[in-house]
Protein backbone atom coordinates (compact mmCIF):
# COMPACT_ATOMS: atom_id res chain seq x y z
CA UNK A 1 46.64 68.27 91.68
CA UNK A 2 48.35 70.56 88.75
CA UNK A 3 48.69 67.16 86.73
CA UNK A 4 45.09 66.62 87.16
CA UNK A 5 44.10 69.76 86.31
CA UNK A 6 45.69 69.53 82.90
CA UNK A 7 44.11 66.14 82.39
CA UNK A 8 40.88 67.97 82.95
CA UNK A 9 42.08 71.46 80.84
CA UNK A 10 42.68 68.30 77.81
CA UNK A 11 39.36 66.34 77.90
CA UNK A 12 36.95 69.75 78.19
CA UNK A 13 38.90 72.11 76.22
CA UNK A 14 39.46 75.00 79.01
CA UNK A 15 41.28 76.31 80.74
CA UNK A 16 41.33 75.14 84.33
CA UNK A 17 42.78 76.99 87.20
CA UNK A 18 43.70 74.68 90.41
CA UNK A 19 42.52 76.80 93.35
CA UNK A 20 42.17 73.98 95.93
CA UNK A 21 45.28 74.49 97.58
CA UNK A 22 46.04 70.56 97.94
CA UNK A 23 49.89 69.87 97.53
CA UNK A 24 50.33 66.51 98.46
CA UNK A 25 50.15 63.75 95.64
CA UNK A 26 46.84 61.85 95.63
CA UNK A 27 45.89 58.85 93.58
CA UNK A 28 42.36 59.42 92.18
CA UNK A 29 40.36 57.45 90.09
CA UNK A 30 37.36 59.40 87.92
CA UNK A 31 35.54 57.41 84.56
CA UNK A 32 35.10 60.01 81.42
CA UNK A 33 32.24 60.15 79.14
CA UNK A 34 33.05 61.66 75.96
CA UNK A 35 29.45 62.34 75.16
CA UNK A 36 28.40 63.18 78.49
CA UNK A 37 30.58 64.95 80.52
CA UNK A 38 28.17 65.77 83.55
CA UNK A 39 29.12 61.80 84.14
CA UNK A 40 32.57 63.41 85.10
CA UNK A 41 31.61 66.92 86.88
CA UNK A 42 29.51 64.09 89.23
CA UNK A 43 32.30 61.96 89.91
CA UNK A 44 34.77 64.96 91.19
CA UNK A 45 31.76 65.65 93.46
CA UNK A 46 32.55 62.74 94.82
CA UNK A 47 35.64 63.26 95.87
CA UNK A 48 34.41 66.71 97.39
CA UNK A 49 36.31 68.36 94.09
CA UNK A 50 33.85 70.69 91.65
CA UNK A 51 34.22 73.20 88.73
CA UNK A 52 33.61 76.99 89.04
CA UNK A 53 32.99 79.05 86.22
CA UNK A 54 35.19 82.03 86.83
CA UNK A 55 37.17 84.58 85.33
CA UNK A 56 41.11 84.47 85.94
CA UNK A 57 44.01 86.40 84.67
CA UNK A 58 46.54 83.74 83.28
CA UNK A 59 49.46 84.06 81.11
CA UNK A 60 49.27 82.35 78.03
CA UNK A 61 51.52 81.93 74.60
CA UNK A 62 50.18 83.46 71.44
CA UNK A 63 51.73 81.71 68.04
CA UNK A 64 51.26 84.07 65.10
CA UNK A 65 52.80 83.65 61.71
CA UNK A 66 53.94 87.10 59.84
């Protein structure tokens, strides 16, 4: 699931935190609509998958030029 999380942290440009504890590697199929991505959020509810607005503390690398 971490690889399909950062497929899904690409297209909606967020962050997104795996939480559903699922280790095993799964082969899952999902269509994306640039323009309308409530086509996608409706396809992980069909495979029992959804997205939570939340607040997480995550480490993260800051680039600054001096």
């Amino acid at each position: 699931m971490p690889v399909f999380a950062k497929q899904i942290e690409y297209k909606m440009d967020i962050p997104i935190v795996d939480e559903t504890g699922l280790t095993k590697t799964y082969n899952l199929k999902t269509e994306w609509h640039d323009e309308d991505k409530n086509v996608f959020i409706s396809e992980l509810k069909k495979l029992g998958l959804e997205l939570v607005d939340g607040k997480r503390e995550i480490d993260v690398l800051v680039f600054y030029e001096k």
